[in-house]
C-alpha atoms as a PDB file:
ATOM      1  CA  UNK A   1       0.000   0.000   0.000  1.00  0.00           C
ATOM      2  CA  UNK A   2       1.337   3.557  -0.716  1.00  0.00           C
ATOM      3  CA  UNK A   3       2.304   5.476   2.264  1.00  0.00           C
ATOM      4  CA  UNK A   4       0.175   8.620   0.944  1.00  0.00           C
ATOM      5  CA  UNK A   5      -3.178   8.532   1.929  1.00  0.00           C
ATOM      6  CA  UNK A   6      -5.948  10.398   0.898  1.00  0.00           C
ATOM      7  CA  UNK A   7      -7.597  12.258   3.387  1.00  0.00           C
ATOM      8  CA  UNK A   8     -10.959  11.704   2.124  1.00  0.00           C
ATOM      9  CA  UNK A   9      -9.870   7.923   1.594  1.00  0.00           C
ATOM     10  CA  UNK A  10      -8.381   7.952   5.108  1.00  0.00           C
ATOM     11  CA  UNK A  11     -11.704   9.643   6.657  1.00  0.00           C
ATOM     12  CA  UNK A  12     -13.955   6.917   5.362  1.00  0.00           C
ATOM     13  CA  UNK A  13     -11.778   3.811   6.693  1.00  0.00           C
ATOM     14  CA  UNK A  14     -13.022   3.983   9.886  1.00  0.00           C
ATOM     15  CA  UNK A  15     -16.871   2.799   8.884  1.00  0.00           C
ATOM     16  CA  UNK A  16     -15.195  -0.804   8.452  1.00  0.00           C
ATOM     17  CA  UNK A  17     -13.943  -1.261  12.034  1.00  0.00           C
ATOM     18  CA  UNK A  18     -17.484  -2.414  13.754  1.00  0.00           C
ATOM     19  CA  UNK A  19     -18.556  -5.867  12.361  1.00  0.00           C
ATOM     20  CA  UNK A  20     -15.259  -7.654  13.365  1.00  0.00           C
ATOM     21  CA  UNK A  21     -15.403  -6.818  16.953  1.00  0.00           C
ATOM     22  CA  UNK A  22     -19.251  -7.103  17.324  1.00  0.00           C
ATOM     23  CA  UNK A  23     -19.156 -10.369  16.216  1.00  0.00           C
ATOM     24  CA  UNK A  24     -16.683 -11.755  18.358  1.00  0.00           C
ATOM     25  CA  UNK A  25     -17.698  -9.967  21.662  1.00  0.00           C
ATOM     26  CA  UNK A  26     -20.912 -11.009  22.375  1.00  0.00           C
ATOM     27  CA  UNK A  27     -20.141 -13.747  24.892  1.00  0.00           C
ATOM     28  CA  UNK A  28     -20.611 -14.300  28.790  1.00  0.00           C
ATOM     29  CA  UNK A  29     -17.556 -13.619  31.346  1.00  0.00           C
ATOM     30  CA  UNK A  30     -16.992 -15.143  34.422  1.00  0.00           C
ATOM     31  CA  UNK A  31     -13.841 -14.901  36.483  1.00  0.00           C
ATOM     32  CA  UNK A  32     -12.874 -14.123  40.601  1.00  0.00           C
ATOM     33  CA  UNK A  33     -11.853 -10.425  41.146  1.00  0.00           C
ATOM     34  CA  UNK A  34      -8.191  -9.845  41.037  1.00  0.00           C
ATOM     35  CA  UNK A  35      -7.642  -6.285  39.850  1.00  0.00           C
ATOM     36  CA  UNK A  36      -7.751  -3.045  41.687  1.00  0.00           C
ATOM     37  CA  UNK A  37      -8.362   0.323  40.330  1.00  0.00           C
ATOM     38  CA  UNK A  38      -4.435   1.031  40.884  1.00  0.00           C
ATOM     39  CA  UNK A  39      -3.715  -2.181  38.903  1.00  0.00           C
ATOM     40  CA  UNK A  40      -5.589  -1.376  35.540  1.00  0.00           C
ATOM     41  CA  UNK A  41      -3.126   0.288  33.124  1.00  0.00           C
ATOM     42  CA  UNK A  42      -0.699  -2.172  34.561  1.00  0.00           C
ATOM     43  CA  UNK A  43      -2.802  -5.101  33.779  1.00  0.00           C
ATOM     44  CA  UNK A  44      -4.045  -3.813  30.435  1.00  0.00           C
ATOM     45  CA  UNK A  45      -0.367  -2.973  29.453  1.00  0.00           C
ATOM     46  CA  UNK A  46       1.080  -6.026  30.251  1.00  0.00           C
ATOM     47  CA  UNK A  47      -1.279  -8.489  29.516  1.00  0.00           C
ATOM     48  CA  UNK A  48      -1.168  -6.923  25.827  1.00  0.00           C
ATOM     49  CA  UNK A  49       2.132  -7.336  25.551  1.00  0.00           C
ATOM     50  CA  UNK A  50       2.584 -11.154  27.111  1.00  0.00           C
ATOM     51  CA  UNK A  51      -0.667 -12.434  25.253  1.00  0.00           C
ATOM     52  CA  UNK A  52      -1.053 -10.425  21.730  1.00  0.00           C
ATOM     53  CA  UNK A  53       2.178  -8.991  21.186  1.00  0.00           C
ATOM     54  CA  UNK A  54       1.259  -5.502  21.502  1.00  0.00           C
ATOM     55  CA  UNK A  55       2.379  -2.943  22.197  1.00  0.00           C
ATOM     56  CA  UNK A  56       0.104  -0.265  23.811  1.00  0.00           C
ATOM     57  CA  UNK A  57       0.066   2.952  26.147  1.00  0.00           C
ATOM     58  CA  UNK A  58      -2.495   3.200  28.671  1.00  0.00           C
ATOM     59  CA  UNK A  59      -3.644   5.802  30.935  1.00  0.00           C
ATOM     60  CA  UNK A  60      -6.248   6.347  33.878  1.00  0.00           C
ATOM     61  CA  UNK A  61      -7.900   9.703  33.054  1.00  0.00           C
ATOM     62  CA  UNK A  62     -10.968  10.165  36.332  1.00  0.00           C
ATOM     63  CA  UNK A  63     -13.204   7.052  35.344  1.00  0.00           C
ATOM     64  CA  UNK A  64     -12.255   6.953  31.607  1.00  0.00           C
ATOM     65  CA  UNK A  65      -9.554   4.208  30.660  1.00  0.00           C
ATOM     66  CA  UNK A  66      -7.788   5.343  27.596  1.00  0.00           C
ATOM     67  CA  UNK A  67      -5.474   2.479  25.614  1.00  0.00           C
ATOM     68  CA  UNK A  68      -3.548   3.783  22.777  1.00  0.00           C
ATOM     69  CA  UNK A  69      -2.520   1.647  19.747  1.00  0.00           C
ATOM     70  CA  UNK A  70       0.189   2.767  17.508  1.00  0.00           C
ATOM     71  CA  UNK A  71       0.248   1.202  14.221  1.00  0.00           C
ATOM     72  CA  UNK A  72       1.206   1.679  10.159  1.00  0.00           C
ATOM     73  CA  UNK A  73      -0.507   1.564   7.357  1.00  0.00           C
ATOM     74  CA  UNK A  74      -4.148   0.359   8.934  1.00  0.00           C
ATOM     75  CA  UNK A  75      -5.959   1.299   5.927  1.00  0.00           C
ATOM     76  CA  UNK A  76      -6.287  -0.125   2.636  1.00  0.00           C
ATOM     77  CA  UNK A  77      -8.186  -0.669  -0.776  1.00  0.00           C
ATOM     78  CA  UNK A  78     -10.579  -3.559  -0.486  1.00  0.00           C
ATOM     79  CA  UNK A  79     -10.444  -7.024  -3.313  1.00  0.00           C
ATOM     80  CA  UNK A  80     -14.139  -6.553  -3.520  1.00  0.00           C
ATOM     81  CA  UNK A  81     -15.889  -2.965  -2.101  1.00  0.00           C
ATOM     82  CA  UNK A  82     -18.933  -2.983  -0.669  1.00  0.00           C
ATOM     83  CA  UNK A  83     -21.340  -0.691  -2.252  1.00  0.00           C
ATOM     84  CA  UNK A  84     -23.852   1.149  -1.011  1.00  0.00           C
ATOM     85  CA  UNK A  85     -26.554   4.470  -1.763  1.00  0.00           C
ATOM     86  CA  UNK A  86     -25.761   8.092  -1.114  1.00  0.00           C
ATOM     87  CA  UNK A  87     -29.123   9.828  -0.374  1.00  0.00           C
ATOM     88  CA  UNK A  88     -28.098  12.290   1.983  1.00  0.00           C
ATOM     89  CA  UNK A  89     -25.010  14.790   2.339  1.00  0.00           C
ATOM     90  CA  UNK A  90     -23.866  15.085   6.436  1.00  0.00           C
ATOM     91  CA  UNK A  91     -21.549  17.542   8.004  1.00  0.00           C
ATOM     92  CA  UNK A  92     -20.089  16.788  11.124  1.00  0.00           C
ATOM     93  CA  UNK A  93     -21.838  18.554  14.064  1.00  0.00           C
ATOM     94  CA  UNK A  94     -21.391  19.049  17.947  1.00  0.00           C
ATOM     95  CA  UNK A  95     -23.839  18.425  20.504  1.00  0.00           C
ATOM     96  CA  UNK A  96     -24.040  19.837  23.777  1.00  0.00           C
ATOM     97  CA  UNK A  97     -25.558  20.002  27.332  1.00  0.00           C
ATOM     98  CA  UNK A  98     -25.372  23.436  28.473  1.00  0.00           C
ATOM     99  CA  UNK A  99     -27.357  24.772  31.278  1.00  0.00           C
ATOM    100  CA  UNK A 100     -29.886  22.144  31.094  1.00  0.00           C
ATOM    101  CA  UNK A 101     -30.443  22.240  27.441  1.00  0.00           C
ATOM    102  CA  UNK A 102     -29.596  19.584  25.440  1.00  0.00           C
ATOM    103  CA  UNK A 103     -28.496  20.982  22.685  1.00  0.00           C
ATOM    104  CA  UNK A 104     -28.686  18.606  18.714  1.00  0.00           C
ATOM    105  CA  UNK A 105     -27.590  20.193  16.090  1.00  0.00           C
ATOM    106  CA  UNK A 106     -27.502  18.525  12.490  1.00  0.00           C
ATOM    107  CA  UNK A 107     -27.268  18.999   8.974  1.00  0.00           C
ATOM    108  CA  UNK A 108     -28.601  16.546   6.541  1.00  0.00           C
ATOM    109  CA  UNK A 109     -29.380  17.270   3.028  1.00  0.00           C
ATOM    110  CA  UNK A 110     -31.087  15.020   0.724  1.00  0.00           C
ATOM    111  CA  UNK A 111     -29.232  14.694  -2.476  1.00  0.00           C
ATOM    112  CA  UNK A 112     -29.531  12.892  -6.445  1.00  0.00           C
ATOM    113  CA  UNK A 113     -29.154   9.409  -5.103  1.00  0.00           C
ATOM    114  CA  UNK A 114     -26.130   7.773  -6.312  1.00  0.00           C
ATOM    115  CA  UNK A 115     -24.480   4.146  -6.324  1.00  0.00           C
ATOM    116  CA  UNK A 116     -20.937   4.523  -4.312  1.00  0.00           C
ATOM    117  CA  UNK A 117     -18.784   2.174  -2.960  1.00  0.00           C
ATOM    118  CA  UNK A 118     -16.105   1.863   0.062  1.00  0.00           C
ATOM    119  CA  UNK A 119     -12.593   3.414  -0.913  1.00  0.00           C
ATOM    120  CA  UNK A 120     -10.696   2.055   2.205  1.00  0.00           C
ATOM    121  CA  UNK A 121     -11.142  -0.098   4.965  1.00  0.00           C
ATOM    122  CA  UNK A 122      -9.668  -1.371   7.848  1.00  0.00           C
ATOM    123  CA  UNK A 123      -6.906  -4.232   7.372  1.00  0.00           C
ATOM    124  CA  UNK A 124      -7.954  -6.895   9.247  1.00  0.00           C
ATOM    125  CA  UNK A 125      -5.164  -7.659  11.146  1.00  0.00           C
ATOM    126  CA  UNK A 126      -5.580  -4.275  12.771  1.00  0.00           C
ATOM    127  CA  UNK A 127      -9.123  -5.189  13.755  1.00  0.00           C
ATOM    128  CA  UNK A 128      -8.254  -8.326  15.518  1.00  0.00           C
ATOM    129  CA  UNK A 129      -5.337  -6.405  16.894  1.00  0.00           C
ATOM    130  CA  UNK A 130      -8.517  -4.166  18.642  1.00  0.00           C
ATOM    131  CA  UNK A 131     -10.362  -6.470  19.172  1.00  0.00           C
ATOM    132  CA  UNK A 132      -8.102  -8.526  21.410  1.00  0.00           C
ATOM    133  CA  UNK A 133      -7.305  -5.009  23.479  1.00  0.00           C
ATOM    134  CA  UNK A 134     -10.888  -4.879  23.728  1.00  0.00           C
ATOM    135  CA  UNK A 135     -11.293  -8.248  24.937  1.00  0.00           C
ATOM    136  CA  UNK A 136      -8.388  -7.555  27.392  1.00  0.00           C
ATOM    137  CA  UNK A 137     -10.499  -4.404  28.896  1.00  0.00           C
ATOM    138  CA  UNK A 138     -13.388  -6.324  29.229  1.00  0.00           C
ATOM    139  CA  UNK A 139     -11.159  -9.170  31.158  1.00  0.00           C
ATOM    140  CA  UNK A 140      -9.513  -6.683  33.859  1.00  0.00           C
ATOM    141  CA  UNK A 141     -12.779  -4.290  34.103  1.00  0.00           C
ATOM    142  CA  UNK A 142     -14.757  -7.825  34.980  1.00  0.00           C
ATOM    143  CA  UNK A 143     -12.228  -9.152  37.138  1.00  0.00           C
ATOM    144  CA  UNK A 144     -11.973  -5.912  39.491  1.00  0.00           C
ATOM    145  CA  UNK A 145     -12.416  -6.478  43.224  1.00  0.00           C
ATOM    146  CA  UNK A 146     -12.656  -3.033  44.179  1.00  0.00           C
ATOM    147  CA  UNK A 147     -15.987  -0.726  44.943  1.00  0.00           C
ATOM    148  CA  UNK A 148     -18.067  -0.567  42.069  1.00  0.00           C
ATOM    149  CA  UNK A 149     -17.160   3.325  42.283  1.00  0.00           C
ATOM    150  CA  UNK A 150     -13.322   2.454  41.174  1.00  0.00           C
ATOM    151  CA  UNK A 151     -14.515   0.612  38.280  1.00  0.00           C
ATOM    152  CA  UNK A 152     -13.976   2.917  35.132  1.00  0.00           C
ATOM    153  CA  UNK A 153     -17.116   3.576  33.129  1.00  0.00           C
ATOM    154  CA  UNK A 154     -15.964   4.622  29.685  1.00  0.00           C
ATOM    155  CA  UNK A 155     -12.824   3.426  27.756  1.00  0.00           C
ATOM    156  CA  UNK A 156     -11.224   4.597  24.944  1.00  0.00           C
ATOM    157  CA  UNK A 157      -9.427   2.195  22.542  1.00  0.00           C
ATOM    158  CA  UNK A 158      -7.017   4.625  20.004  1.00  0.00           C
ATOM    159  CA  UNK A 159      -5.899   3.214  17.131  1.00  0.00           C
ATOM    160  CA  UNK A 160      -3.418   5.440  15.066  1.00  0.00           C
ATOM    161  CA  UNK A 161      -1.446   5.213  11.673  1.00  0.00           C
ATOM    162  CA  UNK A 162       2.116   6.706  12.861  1.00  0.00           C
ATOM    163  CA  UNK A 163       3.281   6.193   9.158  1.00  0.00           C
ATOM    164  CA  UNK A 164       0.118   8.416   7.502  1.00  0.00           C
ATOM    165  CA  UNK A 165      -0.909  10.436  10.137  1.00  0.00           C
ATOM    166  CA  UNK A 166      -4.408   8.673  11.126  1.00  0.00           C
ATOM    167  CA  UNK A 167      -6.318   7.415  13.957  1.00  0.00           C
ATOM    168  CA  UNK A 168      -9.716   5.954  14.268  1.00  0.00           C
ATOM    169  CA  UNK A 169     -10.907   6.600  18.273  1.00  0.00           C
ATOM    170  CA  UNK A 170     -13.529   4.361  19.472  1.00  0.00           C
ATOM    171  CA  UNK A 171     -15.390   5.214  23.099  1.00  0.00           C
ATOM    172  CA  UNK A 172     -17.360   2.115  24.860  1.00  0.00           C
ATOM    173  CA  UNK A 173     -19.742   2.762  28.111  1.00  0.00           C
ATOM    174  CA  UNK A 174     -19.045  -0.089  30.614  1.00  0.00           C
ATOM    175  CA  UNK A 175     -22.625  -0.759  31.471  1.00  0.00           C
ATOM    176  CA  UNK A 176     -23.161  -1.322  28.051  1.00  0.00           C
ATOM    177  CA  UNK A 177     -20.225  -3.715  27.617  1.00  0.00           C
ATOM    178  CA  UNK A 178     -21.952  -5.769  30.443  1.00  0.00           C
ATOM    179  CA  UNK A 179     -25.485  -5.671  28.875  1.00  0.00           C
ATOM    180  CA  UNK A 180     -23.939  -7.292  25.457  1.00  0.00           C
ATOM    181  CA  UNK A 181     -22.107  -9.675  27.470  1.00  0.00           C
ATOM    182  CA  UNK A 182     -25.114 -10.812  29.262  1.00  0.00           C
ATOM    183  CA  UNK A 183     -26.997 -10.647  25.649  1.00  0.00           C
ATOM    184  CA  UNK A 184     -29.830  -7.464  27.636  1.00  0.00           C
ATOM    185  CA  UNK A 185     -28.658  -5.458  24.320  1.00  0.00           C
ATOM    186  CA  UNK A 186     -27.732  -7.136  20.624  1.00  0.00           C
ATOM    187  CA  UNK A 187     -24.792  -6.842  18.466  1.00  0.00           C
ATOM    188  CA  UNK A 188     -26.739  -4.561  16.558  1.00  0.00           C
ATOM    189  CA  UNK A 189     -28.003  -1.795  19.345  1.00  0.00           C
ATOM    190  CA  UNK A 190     -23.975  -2.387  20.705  1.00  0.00           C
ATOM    191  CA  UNK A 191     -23.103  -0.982  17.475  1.00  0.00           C
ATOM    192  CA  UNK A 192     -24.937   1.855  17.648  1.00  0.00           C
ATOM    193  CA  UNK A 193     -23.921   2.957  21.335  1.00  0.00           C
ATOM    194  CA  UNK A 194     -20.478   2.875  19.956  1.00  0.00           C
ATOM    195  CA  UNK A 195     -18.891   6.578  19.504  1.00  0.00           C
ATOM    196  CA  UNK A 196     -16.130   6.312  16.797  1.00  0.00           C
ATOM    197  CA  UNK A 197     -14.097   9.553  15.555  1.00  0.00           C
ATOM    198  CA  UNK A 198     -11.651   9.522  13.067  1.00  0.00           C
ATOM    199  CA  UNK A 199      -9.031  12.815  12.616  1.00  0.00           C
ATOM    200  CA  UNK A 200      -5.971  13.490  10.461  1.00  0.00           C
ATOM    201  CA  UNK A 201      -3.090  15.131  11.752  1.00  0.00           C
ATOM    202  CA  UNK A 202       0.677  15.703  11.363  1.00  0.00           C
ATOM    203  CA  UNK A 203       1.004  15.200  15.093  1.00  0.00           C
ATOM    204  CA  UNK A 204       0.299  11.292  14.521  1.00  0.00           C
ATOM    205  CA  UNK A 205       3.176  10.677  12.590  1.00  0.00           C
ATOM    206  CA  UNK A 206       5.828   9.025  14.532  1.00  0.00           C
ATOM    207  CA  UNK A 207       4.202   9.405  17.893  1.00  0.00           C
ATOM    208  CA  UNK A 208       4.217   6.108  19.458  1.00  0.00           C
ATOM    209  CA  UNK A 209       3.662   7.279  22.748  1.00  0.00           C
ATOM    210  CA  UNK A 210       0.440   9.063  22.147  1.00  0.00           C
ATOM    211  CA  UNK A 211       1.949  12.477  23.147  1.00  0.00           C
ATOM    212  CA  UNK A 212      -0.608  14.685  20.635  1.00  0.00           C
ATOM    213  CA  UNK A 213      -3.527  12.895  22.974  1.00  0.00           C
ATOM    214  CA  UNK A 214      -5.667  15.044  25.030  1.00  0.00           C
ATOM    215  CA  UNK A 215      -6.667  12.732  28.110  1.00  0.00           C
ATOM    216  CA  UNK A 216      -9.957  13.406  29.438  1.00  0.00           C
ATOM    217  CA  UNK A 217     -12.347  12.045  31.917  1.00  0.00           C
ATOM    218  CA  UNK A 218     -15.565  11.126  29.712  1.00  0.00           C
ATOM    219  CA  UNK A 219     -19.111  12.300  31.186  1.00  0.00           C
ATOM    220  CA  UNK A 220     -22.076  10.487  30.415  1.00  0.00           C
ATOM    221  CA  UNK A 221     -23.685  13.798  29.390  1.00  0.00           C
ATOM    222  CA  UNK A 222     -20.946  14.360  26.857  1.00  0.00           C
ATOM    223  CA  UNK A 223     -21.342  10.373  25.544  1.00  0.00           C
ATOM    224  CA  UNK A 224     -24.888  10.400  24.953  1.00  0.00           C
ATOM    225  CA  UNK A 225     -24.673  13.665  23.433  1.00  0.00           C
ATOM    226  CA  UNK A 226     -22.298  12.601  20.994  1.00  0.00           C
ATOM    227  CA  UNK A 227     -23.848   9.168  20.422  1.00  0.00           C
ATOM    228  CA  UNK A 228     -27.187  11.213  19.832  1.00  0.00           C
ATOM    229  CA  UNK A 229     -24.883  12.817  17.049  1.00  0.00           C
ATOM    230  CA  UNK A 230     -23.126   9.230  15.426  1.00  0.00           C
ATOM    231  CA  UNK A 231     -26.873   7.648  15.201  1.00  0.00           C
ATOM    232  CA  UNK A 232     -28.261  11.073  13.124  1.00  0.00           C
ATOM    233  CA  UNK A 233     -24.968   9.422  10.715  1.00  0.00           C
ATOM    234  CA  UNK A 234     -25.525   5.925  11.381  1.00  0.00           C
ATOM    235  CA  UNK A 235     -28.834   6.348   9.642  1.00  0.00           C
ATOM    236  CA  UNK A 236     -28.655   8.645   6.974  1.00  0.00           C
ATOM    237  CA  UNK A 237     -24.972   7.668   5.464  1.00  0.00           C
ATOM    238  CA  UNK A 238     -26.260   3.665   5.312  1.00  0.00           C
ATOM    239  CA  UNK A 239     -28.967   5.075   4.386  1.00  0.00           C
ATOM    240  CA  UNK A 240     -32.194   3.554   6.886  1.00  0.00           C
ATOM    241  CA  UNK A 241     -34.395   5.637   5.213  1.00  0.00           C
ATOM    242  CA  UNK A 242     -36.094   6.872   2.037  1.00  0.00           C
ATOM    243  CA  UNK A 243     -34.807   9.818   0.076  1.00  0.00           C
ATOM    244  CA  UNK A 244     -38.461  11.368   0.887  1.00  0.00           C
ATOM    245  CA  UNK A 245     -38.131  10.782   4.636  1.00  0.00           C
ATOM    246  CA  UNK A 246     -39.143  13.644   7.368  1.00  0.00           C
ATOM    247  CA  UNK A 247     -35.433  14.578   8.611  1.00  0.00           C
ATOM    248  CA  UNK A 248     -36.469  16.454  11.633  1.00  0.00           C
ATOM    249  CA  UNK A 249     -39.104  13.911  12.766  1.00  0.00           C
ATOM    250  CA  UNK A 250     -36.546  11.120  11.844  1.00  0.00           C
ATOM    251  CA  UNK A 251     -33.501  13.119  14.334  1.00  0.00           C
ATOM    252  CA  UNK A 252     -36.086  13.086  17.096  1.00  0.00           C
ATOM    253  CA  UNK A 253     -36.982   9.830  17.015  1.00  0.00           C
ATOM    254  CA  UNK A 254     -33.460   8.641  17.510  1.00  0.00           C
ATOM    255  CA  UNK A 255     -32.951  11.792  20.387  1.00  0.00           C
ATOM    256  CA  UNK A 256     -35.705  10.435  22.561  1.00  0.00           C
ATOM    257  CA  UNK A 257     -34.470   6.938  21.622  1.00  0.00           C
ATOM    258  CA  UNK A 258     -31.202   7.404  23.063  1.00  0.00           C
ATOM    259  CA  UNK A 259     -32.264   9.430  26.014  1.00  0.00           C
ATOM    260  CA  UNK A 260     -34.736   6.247  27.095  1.00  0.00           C
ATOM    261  CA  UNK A 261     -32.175   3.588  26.330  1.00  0.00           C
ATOM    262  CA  UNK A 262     -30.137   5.003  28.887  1.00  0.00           C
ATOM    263  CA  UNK A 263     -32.851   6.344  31.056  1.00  0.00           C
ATOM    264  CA  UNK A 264     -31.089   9.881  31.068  1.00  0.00           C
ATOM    265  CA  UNK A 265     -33.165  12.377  32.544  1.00  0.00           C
ATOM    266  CA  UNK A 266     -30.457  15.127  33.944  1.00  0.00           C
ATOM    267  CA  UNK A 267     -31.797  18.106  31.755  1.00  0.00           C
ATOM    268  CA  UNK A 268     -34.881  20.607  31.043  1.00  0.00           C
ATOM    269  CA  UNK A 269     -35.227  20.965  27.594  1.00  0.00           C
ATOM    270  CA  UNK A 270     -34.193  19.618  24.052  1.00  0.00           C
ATOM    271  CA  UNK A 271     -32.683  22.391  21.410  1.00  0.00           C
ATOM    272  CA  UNK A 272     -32.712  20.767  18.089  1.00  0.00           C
ATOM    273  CA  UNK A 273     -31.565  22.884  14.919  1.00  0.00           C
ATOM    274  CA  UNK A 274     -31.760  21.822  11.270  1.00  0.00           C
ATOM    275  CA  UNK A 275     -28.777  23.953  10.131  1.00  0.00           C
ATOM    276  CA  UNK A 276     -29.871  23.124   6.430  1.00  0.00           C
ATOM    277  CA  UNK A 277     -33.649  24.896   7.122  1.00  0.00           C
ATOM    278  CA  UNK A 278     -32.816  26.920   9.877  1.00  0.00           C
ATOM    279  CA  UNK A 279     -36.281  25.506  11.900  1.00  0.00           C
ATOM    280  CA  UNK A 280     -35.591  25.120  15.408  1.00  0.00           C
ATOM    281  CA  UNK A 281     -37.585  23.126  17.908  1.00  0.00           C
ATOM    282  CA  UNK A 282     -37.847  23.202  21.373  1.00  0.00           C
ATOM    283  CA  UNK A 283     -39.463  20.538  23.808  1.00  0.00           C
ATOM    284  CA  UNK A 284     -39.552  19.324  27.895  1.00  0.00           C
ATOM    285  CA  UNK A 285     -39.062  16.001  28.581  1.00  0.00           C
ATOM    286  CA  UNK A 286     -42.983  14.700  28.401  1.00  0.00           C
ATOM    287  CA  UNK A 287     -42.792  16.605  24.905  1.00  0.00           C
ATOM    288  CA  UNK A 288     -40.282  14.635  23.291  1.00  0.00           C
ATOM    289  CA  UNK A 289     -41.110  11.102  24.224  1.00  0.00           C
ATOM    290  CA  UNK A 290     -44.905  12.256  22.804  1.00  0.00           C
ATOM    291  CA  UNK A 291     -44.124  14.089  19.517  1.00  0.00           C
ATOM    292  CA  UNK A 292     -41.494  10.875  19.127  1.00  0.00           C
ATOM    293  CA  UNK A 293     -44.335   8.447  18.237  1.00  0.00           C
ATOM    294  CA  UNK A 294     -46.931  10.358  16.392  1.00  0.00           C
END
């Protein structure tokens, strides 16, 4: 593979990464406790290295475990792409929780559907590379004797191209880790809860240490904000719907969705803005659970 990437190319390789790791996670776990909350980089570290060969950086940020996986050239052309239909242009977007508001802001324009297919994806050695970190995180996080308090609820699995200046960032909840394990959620709905970023920077190269990282202690306001924001993709890029489809009703359908899979309740009001109309709509709680199903 050519060392030069694309950006574009590059942006889209991430899309590949879920079905590997889905598949192969979905199973029970039951072993005595044996790690404390002092132990877990160690134990994540180490066991990478003894078991898979890997080499890996991990650090303890609040309740967020971050494991960093530098790599090259993690991306490449596929012997048979996978089509799919373009319906709708996205732009990325933020979310936010600000004074009570739960702020969802999108922009999704329907466009002259088209026939496309996948550039790039991920080589698969990389992906059993992550998934055998994840499967490591799940070991130590299930194995921890300590107050339920010290176990970390979010982790952060980083996998960067050192060589091209890439990195795909995937963020996992531990609660819902747990419900796949114990099949209360499918492979599917896992997929979804799944927050994956991808970014391009000159920082990457060469940085095996994962210096250009900014470690942060994940809220679960922040996840479900921006998981609020990768379902609004999930379902227009695939596409799930029909060229003809009501955008707005369709965004708060998965809003109140994700809000009541996860029971979150810490807020007054929902903000959402279609940046492509300009229409803005504002609803409590009882409001957007009722306008949801009509």
């Amino acid at each position: 593979m050519k060392s030069k990437l694309s950006s574009k190319s590059l942006a889209k390789a991430g899309l590949k990464l879920f079905p590997l790791i889905l598949l192969l996670t979905a199973c029970n776990s039951s072993v005595r406790p044996s790690f404390l909350k002092e132990d877990i980089t160690r134990a994540v570290k180490d066991i990478c290295k003894k078991e898979y060969s890997l080499d890996t950086v991990t650090t303890l940020s609040g309740n967020t475990l971050w494991v960093y996986l530098p790599l090259e050239n993690i991306v490449s052309k596929p012997d048979k792409p996978e089509k799919y239909t373009e319906r709708f242009l996205l732009e990325d977007q933020k979310n936010l929780l600000e004074e009570k508001v739960l702020k969802v802001n999108y922009s999704v324009r329907p466009t002259t559907e088209k026939e496309k297919q996948q550039e790039m994806v991920l080589d698969k050695s990389v992906n059993e590379k992550i998934f055998n970190i994840l499967q490591v995180i799940r070991r130590v996080l299930f194995s921890m004797g300590s107050p339920k308090q010290d176990i970390p609820q979010f982790f952060c699995i980083v996998t960067a191209d050192i060589r091209n200046g890439f990195e795909i960032k995937q963020i996992f909840y531990f609660a819902d880790l747990k419900k796949l394990s114990y099949s209360f959620i499918s492979q599917t709905e896992y997929q979804h809860r799944i927050i994956q970023e991808t970014a391009i920077s000159a920082e990457i190269i060469g940085d095996k240490t994962g210096d250009h990282l900014k470690y942060r202690d994940i809220t679960l306001e922040e996840f479900i904000a921006d998981q609020i924001q990768s379902r609004i993709k999930l379902k227009f890029q695939k596409p799930e719907v029909e060229a003809n489809a009501d955008i707005d009703k369709e965004v708060l359908k998965i809003v109140a969705y994700t809000l009541e899979a996860y029971q979150f309740k810490n807020f007054s009001l929902l903000e959402i803005l279609n940046l492509v109309t300009g229409k803005k709509i504002i609803l409590n709680q009882t409001a957007i659970f009722a306008d949801s199903k009509k």
